[in-house]
PDB file of N, CA and C in Angstrom:
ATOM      1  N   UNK A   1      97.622-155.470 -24.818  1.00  0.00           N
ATOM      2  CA  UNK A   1      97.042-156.691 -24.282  1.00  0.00           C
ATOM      3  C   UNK A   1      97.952-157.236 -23.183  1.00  0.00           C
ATOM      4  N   UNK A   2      97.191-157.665 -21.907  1.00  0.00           N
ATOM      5  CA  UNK A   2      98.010-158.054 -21.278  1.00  0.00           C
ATOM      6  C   UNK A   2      97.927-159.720 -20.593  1.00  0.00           C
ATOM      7  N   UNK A   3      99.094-160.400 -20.332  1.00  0.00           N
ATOM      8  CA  UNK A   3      98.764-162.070 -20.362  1.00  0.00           C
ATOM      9  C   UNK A   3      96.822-162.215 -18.872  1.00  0.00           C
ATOM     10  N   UNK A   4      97.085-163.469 -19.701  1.00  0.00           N
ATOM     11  CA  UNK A   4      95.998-163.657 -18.713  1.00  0.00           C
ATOM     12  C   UNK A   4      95.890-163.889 -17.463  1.00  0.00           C
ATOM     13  N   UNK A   5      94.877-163.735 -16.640  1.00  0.00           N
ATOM     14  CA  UNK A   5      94.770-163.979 -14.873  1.00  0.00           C
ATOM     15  C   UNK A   5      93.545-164.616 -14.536  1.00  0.00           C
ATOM     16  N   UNK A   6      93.888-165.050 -13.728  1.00  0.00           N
ATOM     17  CA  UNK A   6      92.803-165.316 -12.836  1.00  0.00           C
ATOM     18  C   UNK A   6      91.787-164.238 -11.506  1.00  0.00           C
ATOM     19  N   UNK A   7      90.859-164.471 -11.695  1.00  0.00           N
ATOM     20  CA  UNK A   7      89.855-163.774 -10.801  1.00  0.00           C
ATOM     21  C   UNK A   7      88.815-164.809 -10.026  1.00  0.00           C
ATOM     22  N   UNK A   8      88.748-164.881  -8.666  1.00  0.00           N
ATOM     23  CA  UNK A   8      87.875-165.599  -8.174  1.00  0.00           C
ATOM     24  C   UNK A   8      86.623-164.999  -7.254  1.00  0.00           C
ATOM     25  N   UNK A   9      85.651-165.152  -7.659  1.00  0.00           N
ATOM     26  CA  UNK A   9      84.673-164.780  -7.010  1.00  0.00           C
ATOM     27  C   UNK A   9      84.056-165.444  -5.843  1.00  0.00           C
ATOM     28  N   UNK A  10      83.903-164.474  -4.365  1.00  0.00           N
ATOM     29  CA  UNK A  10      83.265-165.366  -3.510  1.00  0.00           C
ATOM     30  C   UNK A  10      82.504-164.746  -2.761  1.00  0.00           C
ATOM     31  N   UNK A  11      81.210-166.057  -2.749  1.00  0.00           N
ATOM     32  CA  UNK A  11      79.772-165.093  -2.641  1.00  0.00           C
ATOM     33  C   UNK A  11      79.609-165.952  -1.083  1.00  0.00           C
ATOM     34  N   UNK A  12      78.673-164.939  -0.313  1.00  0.00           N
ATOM     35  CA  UNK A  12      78.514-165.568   1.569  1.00  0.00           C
ATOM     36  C   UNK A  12      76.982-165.744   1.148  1.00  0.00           C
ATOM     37  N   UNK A  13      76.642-166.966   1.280  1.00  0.00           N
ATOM     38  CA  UNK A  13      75.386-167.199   1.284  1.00  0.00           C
ATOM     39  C   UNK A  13      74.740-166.530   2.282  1.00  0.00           C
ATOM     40  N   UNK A  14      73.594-166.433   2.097  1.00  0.00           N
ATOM     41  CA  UNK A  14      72.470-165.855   3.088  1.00  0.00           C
ATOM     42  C   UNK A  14      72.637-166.341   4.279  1.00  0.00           C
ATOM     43  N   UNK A  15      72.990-167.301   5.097  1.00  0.00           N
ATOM     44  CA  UNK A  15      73.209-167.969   6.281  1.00  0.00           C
ATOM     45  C   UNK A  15      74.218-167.551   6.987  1.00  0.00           C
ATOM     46  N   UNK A  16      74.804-166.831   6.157  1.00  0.00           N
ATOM     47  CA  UNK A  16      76.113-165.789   6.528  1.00  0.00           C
ATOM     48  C   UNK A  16      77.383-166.757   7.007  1.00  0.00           C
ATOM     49  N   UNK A  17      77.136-167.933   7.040  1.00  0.00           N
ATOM     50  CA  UNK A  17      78.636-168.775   7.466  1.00  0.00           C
ATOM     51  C   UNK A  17      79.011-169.581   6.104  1.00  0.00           C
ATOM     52  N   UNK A  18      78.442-169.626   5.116  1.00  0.00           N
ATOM     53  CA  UNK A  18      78.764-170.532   3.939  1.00  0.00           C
ATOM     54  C   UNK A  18      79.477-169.399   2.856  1.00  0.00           C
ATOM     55  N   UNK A  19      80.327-169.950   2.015  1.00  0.00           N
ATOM     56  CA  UNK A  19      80.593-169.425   0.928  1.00  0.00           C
ATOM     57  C   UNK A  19      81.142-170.295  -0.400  1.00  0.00           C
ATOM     58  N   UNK A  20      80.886-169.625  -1.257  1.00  0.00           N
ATOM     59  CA  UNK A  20      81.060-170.537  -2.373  1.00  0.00           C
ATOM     60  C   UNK A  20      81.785-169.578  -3.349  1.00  0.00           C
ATOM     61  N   UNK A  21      82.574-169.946  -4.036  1.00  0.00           N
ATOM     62  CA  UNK A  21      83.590-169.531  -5.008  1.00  0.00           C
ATOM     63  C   UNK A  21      83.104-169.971  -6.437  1.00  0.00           C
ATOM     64  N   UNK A  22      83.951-169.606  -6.970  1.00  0.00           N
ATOM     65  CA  UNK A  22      83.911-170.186  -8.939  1.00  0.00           C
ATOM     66  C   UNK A  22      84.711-168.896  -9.735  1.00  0.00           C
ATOM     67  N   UNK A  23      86.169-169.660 -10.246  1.00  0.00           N
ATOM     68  CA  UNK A  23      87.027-168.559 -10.894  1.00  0.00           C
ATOM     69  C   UNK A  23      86.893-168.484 -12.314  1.00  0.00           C
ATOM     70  N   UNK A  24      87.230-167.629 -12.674  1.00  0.00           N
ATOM     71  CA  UNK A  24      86.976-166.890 -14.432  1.00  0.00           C
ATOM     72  C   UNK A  24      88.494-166.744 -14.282  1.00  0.00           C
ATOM     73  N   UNK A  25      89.047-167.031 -15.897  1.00  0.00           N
ATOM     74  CA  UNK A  25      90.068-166.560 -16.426  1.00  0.00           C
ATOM     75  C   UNK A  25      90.014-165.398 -17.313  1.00  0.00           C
ATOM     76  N   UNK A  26      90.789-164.445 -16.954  1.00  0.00           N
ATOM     77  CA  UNK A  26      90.308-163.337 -17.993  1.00  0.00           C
ATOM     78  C   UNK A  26      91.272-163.605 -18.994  1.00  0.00           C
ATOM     79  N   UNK A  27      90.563-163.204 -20.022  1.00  0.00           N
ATOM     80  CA  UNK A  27      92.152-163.261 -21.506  1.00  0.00           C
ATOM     81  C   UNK A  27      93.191-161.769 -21.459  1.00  0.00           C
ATOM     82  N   UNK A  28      92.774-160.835 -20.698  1.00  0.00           N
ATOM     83  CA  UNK A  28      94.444-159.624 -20.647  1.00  0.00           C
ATOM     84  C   UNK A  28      93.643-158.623 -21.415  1.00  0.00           C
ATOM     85  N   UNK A  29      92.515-158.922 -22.123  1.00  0.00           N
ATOM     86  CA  UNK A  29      91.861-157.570 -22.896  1.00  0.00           C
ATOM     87  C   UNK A  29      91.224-156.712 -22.532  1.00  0.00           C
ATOM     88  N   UNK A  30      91.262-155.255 -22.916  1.00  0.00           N
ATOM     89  CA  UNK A  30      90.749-154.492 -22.261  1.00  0.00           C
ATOM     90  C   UNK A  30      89.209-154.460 -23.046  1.00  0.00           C
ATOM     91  N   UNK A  31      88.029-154.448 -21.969  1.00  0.00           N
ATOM     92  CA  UNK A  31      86.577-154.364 -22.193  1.00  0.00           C
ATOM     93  C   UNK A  31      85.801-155.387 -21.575  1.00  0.00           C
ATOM     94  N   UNK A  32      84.440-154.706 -21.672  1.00  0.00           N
ATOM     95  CA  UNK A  32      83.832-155.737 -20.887  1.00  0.00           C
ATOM     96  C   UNK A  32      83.528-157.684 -21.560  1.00  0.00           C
ATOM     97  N   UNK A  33      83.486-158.020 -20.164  1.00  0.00           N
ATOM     98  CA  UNK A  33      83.477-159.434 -20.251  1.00  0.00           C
ATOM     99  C   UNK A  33      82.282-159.777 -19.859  1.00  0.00           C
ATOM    100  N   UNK A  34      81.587-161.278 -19.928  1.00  0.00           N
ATOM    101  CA  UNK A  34      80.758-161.597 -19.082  1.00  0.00           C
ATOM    102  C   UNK A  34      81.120-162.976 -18.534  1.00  0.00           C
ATOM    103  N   UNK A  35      80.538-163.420 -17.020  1.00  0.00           N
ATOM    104  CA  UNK A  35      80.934-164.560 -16.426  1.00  0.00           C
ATOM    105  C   UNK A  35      79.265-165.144 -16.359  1.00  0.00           C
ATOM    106  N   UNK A  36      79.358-165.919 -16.448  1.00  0.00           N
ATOM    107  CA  UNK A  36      77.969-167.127 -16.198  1.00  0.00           C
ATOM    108  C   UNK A  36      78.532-168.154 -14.523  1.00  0.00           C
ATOM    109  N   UNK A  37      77.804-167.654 -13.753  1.00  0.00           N
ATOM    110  CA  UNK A  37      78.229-168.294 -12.669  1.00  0.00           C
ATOM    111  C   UNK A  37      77.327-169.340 -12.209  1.00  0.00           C
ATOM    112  N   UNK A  38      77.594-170.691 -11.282  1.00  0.00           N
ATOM    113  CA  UNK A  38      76.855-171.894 -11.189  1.00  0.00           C
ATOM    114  C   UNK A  38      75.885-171.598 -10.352  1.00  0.00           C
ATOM    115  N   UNK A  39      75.191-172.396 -10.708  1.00  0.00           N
ATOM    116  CA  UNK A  39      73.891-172.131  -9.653  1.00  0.00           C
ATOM    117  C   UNK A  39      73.988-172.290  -7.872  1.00  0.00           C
ATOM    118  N   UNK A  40      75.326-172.842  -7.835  1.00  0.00           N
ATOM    119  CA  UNK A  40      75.704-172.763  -6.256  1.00  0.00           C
ATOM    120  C   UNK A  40      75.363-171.290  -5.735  1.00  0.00           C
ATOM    121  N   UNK A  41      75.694-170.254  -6.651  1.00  0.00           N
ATOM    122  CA  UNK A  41      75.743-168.624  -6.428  1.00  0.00           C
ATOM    123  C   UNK A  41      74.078-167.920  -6.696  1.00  0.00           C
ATOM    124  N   UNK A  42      73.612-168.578  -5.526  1.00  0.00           N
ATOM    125  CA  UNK A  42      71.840-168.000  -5.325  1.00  0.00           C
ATOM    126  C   UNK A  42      71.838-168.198  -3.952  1.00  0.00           C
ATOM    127  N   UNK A  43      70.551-166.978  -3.770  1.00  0.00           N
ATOM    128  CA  UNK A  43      70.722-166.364  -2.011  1.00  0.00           C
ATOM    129  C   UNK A  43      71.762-165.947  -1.416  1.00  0.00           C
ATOM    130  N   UNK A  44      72.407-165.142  -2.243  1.00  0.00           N
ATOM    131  CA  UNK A  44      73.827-164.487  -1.404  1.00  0.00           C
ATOM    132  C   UNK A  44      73.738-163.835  -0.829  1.00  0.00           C
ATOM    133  N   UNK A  45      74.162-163.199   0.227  1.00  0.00           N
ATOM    134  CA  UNK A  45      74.272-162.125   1.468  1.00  0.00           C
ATOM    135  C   UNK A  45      75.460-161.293   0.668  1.00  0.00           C
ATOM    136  N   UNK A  46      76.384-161.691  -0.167  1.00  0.00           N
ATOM    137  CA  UNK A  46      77.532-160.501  -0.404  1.00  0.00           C
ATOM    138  C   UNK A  46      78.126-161.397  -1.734  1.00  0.00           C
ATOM    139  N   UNK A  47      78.662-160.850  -2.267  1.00  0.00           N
ATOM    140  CA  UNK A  47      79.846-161.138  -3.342  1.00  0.00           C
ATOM    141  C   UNK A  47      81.040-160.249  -3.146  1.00  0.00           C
ATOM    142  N   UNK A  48      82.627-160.908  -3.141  1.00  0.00           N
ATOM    143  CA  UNK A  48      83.680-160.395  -3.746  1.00  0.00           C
ATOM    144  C   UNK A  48      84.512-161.134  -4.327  1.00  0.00           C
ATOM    145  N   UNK A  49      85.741-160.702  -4.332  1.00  0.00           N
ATOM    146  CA  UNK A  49      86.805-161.172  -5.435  1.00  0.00           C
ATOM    147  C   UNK A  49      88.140-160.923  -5.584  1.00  0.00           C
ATOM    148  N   UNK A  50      88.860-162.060  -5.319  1.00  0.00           N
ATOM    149  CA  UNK A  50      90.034-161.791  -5.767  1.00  0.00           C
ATOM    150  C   UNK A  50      90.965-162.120  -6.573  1.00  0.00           C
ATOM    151  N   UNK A  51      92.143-161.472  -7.098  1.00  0.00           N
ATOM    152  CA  UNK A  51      92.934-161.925  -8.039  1.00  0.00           C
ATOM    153  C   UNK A  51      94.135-162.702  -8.228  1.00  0.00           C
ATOM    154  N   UNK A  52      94.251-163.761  -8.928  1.00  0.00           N
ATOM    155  CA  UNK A  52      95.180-164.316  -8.432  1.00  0.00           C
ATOM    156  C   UNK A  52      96.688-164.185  -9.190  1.00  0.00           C
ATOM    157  N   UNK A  53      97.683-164.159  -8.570  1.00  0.00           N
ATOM    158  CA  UNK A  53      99.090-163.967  -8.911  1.00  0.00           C
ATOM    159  C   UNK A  53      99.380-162.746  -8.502  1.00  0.00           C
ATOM    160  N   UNK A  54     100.446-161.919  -9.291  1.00  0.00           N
ATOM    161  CA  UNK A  54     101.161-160.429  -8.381  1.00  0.00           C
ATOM    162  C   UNK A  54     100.591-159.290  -8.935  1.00  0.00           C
ATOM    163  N   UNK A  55     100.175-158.532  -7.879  1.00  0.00           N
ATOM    164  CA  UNK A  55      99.194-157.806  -8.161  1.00  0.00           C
ATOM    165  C   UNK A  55     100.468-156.507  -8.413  1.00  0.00           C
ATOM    166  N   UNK A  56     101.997-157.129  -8.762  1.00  0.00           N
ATOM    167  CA  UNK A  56     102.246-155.473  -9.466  1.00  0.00           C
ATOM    168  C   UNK A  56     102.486-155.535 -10.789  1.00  0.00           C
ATOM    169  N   UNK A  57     102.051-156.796 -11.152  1.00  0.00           N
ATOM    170  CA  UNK A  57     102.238-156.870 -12.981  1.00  0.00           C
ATOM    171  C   UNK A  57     101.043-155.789 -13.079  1.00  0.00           C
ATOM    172  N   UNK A  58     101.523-155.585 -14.509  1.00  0.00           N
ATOM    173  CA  UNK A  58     100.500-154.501 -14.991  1.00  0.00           C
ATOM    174  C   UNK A  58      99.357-154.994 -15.394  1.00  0.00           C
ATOM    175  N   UNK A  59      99.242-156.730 -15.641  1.00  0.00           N
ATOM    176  CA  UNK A  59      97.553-157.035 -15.906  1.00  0.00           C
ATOM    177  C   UNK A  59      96.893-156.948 -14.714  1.00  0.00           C
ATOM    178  N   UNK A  60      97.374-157.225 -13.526  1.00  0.00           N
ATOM    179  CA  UNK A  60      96.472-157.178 -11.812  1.00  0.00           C
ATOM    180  C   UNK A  60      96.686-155.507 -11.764  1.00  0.00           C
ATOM    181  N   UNK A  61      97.292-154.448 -12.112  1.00  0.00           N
ATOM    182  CA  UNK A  61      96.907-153.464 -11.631  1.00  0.00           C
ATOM    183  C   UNK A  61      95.137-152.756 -11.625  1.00  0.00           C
ATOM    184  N   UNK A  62      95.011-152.975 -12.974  1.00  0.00           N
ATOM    185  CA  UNK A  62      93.419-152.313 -13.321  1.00  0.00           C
ATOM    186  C   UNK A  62      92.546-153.315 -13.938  1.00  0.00           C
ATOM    187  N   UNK A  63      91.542-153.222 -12.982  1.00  0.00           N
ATOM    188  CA  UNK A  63      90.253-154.204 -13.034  1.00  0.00           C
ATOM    189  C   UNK A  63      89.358-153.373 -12.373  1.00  0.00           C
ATOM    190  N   UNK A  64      87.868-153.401 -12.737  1.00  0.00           N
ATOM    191  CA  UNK A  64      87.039-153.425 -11.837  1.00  0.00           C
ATOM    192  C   UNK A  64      85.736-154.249 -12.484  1.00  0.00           C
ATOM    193  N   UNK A  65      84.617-154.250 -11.725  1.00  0.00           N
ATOM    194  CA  UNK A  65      83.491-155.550 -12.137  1.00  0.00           C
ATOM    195  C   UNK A  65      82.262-154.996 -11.427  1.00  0.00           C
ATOM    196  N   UNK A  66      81.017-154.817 -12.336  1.00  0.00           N
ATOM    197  CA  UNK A  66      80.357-153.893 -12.211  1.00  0.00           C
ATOM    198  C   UNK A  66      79.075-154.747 -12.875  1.00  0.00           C
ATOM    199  N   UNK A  67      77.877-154.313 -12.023  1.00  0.00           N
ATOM    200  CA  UNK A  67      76.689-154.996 -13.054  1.00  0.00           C
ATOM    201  C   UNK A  67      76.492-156.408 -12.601  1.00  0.00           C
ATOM    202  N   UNK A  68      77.103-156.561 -11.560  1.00  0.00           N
ATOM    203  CA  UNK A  68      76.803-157.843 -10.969  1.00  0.00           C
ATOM    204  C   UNK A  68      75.156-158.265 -10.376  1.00  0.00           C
ATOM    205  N   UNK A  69      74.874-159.129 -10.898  1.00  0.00           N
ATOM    206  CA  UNK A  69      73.463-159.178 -10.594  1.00  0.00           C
ATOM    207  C   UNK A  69      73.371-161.146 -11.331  1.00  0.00           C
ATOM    208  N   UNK A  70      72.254-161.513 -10.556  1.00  0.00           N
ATOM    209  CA  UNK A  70      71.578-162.936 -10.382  1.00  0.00           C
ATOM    210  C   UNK A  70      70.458-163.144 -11.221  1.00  0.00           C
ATOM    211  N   UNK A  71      70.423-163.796 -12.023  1.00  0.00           N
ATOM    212  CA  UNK A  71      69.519-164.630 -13.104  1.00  0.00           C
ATOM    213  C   UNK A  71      68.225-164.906 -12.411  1.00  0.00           C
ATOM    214  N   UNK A  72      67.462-163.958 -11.981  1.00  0.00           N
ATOM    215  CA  UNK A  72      66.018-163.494 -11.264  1.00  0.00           C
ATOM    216  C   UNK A  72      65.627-164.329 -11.590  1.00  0.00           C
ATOM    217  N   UNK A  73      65.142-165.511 -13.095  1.00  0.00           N
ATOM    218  CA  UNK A  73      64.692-166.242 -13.511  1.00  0.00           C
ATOM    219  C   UNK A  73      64.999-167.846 -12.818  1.00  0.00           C
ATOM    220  N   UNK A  74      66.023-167.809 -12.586  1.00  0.00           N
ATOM    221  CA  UNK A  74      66.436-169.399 -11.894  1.00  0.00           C
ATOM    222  C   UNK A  74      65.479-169.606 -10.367  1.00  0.00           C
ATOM    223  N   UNK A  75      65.121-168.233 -10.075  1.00  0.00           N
ATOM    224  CA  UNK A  75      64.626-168.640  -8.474  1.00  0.00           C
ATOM    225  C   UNK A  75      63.058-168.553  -8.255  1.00  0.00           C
ATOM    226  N   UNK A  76      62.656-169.331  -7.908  1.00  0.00           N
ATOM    227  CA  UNK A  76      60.703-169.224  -8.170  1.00  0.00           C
ATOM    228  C   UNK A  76      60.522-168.418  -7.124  1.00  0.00           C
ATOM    229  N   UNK A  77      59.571-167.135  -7.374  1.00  0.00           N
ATOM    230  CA  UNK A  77      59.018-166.033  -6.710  1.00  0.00           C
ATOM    231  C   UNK A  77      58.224-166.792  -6.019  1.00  0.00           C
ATOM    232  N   UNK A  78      58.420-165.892  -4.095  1.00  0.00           N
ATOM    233  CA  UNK A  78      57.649-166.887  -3.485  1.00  0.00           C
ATOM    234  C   UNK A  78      56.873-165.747  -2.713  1.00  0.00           C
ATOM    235  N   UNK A  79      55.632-165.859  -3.065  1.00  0.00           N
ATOM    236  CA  UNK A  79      54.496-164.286  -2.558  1.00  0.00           C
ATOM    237  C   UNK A  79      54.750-164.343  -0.941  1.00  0.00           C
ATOM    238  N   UNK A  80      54.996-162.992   0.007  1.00  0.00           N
ATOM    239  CA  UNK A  80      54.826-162.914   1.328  1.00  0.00           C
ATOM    240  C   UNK A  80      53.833-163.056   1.934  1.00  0.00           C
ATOM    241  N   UNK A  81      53.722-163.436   3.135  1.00  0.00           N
ATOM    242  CA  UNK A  81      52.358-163.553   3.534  1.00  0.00           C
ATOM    243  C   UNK A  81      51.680-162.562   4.102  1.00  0.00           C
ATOM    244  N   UNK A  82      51.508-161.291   3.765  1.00  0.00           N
ATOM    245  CA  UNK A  82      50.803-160.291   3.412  1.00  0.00           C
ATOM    246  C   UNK A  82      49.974-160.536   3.034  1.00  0.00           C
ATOM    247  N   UNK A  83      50.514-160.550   1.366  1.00  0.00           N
ATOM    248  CA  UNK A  83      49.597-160.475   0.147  1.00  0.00           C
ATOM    249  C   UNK A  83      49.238-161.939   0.048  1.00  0.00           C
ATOM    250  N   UNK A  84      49.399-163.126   0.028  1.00  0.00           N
ATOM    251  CA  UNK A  84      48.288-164.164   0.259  1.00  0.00           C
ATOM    252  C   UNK A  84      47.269-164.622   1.343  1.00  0.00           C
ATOM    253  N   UNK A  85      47.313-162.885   2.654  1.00  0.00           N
ATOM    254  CA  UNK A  85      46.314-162.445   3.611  1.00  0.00           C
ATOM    255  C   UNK A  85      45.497-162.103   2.277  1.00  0.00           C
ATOM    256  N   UNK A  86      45.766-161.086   2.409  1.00  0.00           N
ATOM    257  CA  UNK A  86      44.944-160.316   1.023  1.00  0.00           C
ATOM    258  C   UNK A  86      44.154-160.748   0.284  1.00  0.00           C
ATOM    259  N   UNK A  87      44.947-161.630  -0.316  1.00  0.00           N
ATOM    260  CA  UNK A  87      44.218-162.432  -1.123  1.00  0.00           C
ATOM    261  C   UNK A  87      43.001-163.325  -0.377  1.00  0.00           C
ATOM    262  N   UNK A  88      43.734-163.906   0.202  1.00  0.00           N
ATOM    263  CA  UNK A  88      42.397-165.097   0.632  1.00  0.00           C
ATOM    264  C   UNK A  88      40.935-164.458   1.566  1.00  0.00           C
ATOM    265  N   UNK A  89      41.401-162.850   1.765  1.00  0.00           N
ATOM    266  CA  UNK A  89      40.297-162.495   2.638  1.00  0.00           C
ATOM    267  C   UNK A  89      39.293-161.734   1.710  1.00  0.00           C
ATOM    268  N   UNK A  90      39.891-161.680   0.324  1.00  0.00           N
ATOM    269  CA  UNK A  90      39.376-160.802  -0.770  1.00  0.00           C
ATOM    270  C   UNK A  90      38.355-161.828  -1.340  1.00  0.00           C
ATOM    271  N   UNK A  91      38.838-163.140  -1.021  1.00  0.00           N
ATOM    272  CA  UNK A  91      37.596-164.299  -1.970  1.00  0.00           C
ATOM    273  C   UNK A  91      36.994-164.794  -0.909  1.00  0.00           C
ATOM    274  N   UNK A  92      37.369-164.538   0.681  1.00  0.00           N
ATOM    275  CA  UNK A  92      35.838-164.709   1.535  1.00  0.00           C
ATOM    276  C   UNK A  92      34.637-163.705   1.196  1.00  0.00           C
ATOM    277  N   UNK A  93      35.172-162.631   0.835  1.00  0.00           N
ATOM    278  CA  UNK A  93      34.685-161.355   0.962  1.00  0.00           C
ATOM    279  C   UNK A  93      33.286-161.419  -0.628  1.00  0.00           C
ATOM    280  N   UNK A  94      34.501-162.396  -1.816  1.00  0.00           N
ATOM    281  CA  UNK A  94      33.491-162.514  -2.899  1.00  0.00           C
ATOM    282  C   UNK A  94      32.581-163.806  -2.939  1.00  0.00           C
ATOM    283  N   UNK A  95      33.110-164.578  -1.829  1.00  0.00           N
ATOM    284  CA  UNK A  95      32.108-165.917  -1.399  1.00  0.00           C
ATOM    285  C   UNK A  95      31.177-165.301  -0.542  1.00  0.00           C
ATOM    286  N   UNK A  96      31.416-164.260   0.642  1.00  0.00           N
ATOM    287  CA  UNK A  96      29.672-163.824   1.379  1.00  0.00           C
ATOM    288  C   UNK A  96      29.099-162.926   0.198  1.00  0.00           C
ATOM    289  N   UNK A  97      29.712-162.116  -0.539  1.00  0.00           N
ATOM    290  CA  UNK A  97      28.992-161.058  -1.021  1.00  0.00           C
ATOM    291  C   UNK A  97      27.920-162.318  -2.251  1.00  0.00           C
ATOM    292  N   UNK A  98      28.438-163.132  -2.822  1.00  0.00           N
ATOM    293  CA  UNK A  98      27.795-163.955  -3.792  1.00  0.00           C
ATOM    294  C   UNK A  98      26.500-165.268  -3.075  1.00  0.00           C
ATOM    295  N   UNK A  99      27.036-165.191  -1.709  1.00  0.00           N
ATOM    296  CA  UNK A  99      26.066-166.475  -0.878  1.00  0.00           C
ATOM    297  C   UNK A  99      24.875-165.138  -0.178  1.00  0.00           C
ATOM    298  N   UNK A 100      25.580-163.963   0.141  1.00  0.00           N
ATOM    299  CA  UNK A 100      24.367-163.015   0.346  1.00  0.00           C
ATOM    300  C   UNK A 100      23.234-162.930  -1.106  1.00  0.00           C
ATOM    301  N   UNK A 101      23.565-162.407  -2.081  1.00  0.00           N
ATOM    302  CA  UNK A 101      22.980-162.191  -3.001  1.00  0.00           C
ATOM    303  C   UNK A 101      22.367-162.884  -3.502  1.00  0.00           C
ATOM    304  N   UNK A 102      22.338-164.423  -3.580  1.00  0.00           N
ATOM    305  CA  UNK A 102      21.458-165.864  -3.824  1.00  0.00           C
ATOM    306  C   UNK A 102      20.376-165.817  -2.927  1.00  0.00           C
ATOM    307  N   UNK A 103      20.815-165.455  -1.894  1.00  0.00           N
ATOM    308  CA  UNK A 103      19.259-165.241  -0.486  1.00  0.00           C
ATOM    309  C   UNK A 103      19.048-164.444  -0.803  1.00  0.00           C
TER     310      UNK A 103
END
C-alpha cells in the first residue's frame, strides 16, 4: 500500500477555451476506483490529468485511468434536424393521404 495522492482531472469544454477541474484523492491501493465528477464536467472536448506531488515516490510512479465516460443520463437527448425533417414530412404525408381518402 502506498500513502495517498492526489489526482486532478481537467476537462476543455466544448468551446475549446474553458476548462474545469475537480481532484480525487486516491487512498495508495492497488485496484480499481471510481470518481463521481460534478456536473460542471458535461460537453467536454477532452479530459486529462494530473498528479500531484513527486512523481518519483513510488505511489506517482504507476497509475493509469481507463473507462472514462459521462452519465449519458444527466444530458436531455436533443433529436437533429434531419430526423425531425422526417418526421414532420411523414405526418403531412399521413394528413394528405387521410384528407385524400375522406373525398
Amino acid at each position: 500500500m502506498y500513502p495517498p495522492f492526489d489526482v486532478t482531472f481537467i476537462g476543455t469544454l466544448a468551446d475549446g477555451a474553458t476548462t474545469v477541474e475537480q481532484t480525487f484523492t486516491l487512498d495508495g491501493t492497488f485496484g480499481p476506483q471510481t470518481f463521481f465528477f460534478d456536473d460542471d464536467f458535461t460537453d467536454l472536448l477532452s479530459v486529462s490529468w494530473k498528479q500531484q506531488g513527486n512523481i518519483h515516490t513510488a505511489s506517482s510512479q504507476w497509475y493509469q485511468f481507463d473507462n472514462i465516460r459521462l452519465d449519458e443520463g444527466r444530458q436531455a437527448a436533443v433529436p437533429e434536424p434531419a430526423t425531425m425533417l422526417l418526421f414532420a414530412s411523414g405526418l403531412l404525408g399521413l394528413a394528405g393521404a387521410y384528407k385524400k381518402r375522406k373525398n
